[in-house]
C-alpha atoms as a PDB file:
ATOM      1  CA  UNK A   1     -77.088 -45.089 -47.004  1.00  0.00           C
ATOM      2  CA  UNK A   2     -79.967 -42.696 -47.820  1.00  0.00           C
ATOM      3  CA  UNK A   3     -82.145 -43.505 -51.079  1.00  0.00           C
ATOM      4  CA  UNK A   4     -81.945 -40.118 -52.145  1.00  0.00           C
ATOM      5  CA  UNK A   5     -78.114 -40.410 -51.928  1.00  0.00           C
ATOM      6  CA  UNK A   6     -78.190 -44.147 -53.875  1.00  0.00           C
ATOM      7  CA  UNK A   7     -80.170 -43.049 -56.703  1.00  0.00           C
ATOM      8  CA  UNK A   8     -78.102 -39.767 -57.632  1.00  0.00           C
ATOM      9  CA  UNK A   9     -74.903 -42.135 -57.419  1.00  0.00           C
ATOM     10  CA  UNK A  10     -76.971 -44.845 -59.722  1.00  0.00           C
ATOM     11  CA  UNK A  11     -78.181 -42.036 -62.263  1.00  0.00           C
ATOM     12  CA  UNK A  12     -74.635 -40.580 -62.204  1.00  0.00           C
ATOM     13  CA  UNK A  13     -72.861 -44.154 -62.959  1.00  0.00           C
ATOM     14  CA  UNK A  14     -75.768 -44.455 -65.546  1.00  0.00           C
ATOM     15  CA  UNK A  15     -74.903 -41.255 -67.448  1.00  0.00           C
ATOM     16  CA  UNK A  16     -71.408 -42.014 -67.266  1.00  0.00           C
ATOM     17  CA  UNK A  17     -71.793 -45.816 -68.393  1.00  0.00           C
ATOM     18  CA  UNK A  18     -73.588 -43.899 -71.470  1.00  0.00           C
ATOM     19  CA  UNK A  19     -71.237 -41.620 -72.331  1.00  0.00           C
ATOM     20  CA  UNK A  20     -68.518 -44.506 -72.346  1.00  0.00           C
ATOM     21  CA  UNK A  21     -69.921 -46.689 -73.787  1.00  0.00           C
ATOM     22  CA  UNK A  22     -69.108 -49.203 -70.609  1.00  0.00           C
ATOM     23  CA  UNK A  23     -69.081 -49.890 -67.032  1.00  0.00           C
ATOM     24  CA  UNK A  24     -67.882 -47.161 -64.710  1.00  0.00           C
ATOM     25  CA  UNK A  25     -66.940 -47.116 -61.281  1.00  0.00           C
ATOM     26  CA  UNK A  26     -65.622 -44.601 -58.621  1.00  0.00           C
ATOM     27  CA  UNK A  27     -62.091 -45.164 -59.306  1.00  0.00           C
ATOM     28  CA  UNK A  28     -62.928 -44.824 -62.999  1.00  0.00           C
ATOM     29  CA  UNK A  29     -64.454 -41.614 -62.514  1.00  0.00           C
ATOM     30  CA  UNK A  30     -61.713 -40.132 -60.409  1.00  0.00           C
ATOM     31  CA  UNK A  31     -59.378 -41.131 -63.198  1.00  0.00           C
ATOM     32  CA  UNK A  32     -61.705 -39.621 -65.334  1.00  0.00           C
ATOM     33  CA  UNK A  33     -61.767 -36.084 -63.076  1.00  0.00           C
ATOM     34  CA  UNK A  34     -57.650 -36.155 -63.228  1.00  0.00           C
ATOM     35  CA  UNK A  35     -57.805 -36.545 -67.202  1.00  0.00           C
ATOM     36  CA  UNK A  36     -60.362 -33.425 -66.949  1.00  0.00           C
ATOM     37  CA  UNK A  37     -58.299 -31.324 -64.696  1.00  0.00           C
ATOM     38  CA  UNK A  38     -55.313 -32.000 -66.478  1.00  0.00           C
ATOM     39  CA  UNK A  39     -56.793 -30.320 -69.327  1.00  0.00           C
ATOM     40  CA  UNK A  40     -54.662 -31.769 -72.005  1.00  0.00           C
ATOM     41  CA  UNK A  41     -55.493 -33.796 -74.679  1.00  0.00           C
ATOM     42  CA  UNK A  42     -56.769 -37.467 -74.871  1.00  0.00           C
ATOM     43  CA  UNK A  43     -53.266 -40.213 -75.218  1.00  0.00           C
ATOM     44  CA  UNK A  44     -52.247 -43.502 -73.638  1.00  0.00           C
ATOM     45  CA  UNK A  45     -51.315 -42.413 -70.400  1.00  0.00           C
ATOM     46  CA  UNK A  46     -48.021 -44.375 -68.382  1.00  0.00           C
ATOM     47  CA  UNK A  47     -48.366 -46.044 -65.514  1.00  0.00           C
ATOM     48  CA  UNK A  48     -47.080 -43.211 -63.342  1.00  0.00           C
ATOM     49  CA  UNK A  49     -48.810 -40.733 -65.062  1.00  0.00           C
ATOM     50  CA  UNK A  50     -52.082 -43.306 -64.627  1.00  0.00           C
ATOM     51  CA  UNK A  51     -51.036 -42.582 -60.955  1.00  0.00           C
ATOM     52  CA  UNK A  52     -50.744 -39.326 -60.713  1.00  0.00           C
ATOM     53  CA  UNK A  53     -53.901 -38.778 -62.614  1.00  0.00           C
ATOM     54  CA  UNK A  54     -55.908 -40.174 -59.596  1.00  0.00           C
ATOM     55  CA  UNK A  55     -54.263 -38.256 -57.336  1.00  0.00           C
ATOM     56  CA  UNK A  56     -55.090 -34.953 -59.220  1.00  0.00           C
ATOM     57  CA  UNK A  57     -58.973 -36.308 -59.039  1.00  0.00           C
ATOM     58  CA  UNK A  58     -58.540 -37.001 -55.417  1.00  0.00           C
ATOM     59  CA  UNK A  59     -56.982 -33.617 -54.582  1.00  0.00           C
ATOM     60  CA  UNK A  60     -59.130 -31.802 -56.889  1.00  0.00           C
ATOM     61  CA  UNK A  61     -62.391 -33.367 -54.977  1.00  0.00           C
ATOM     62  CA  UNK A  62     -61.074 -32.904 -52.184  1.00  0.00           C
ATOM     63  CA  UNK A  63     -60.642 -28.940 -52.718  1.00  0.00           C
ATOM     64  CA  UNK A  64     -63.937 -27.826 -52.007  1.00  0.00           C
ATOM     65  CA  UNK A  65     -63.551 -29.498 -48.236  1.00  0.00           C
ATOM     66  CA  UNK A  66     -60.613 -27.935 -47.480  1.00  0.00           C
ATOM     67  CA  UNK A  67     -58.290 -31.040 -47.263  1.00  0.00           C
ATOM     68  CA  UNK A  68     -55.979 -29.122 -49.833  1.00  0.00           C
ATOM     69  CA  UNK A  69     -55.375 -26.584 -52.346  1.00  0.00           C
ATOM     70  CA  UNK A  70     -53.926 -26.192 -55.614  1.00  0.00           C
ATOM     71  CA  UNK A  71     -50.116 -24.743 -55.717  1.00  0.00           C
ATOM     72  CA  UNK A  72     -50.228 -24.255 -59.752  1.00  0.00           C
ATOM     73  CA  UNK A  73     -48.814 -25.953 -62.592  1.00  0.00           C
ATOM     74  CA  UNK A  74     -45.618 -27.318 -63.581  1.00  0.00           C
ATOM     75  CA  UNK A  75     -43.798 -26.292 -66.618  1.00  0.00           C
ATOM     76  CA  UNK A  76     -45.746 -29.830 -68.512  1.00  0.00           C
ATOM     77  CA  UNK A  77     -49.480 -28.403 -67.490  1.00  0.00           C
ATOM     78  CA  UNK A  78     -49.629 -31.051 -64.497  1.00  0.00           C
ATOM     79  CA  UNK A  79     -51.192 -29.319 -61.415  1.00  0.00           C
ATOM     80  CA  UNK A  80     -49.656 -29.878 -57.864  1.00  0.00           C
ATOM     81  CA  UNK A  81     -51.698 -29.443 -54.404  1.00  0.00           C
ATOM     82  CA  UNK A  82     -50.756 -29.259 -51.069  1.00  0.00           C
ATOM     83  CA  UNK A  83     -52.790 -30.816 -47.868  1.00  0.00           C
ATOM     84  CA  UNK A  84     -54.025 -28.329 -45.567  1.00  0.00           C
ATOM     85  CA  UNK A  85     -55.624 -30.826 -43.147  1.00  0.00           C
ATOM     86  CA  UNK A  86     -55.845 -34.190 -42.249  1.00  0.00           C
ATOM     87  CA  UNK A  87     -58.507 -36.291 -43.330  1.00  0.00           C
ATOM     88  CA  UNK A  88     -60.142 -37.797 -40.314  1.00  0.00           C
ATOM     89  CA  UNK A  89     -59.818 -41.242 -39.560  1.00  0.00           C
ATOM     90  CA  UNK A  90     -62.660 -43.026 -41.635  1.00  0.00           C
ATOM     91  CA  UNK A  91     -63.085 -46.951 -42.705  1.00  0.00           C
ATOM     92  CA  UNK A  92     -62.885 -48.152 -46.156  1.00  0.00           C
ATOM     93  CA  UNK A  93     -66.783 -47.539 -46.200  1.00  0.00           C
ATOM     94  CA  UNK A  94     -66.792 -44.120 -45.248  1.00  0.00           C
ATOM     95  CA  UNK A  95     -63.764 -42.931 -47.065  1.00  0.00           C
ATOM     96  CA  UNK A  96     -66.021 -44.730 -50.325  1.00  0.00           C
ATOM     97  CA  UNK A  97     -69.110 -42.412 -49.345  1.00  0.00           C
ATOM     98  CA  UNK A  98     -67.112 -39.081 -48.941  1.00  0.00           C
ATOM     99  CA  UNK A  99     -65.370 -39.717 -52.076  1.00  0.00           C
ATOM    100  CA  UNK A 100     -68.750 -40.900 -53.923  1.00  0.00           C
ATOM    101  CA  UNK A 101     -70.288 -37.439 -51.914  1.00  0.00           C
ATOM    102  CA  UNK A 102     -67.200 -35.460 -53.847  1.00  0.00           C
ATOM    103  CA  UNK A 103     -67.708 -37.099 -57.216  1.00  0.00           C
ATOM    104  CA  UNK A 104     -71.656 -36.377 -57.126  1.00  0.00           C
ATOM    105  CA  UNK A 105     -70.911 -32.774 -56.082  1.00  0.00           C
ATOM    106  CA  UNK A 106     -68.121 -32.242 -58.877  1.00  0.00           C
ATOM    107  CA  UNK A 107     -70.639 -33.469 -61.581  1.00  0.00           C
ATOM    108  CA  UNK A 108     -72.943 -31.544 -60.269  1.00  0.00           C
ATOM    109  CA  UNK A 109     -71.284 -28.202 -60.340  1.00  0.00           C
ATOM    110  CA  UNK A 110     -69.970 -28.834 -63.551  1.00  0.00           C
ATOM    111  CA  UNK A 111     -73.617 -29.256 -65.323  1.00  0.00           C
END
């Protein structure tokens, strides 16, 4: 891994630790994304909903690579995607850096 790379993922989990007042990690912050992108407001979440909240992150950082697209909303607010592509076949390592490469790039465009 580059150092470049490593320190923007530190000084993101950093800012993120701060703002939450605890340890954060890359599932966290794809929950996190899904709560975002969801747009409603902050409640207990269930179990399936906790589920379908990480897939909303995954999808939605996973938009601007063309792996899928967004459909539109359902009558409750929740979006729905489609896949356009297949993800390539990566290791557990690799799938953690494109998905840590996402997150970065999400923050980033939303500053």
């Amino acid at each position: 891994m580059d150092l470049q790379f490593q320190k923007r993922w530190r000084d993101l989990l950093k800012l993120m630790e701060q703002r939450f007042g605890g340890p954060v990690d890359l599932n966290a912050l794809i929950f996190l994304i899904g709560v975002q992108e969801l747009g409603q407001h902050a409640r207990d979440f269930k179990k399936d909903e906790k589920v379908e909240l990480m897939h909303i992150g995954i999808c939605v950082l996973l938009l601007p690579y063309g792996y899928y697209r967004e459909l539109g909303r359902d009558a409750d607010g929740w979006p729905h995607f489609e896949r356009t592509k297949e993800l390539p076949p990566l290791n557990a390592k690799e799938q953690e850096r494109l998905m840590q490469e996402a997150v970065l790039e999400y923050f980033e465009r939303e500053d």
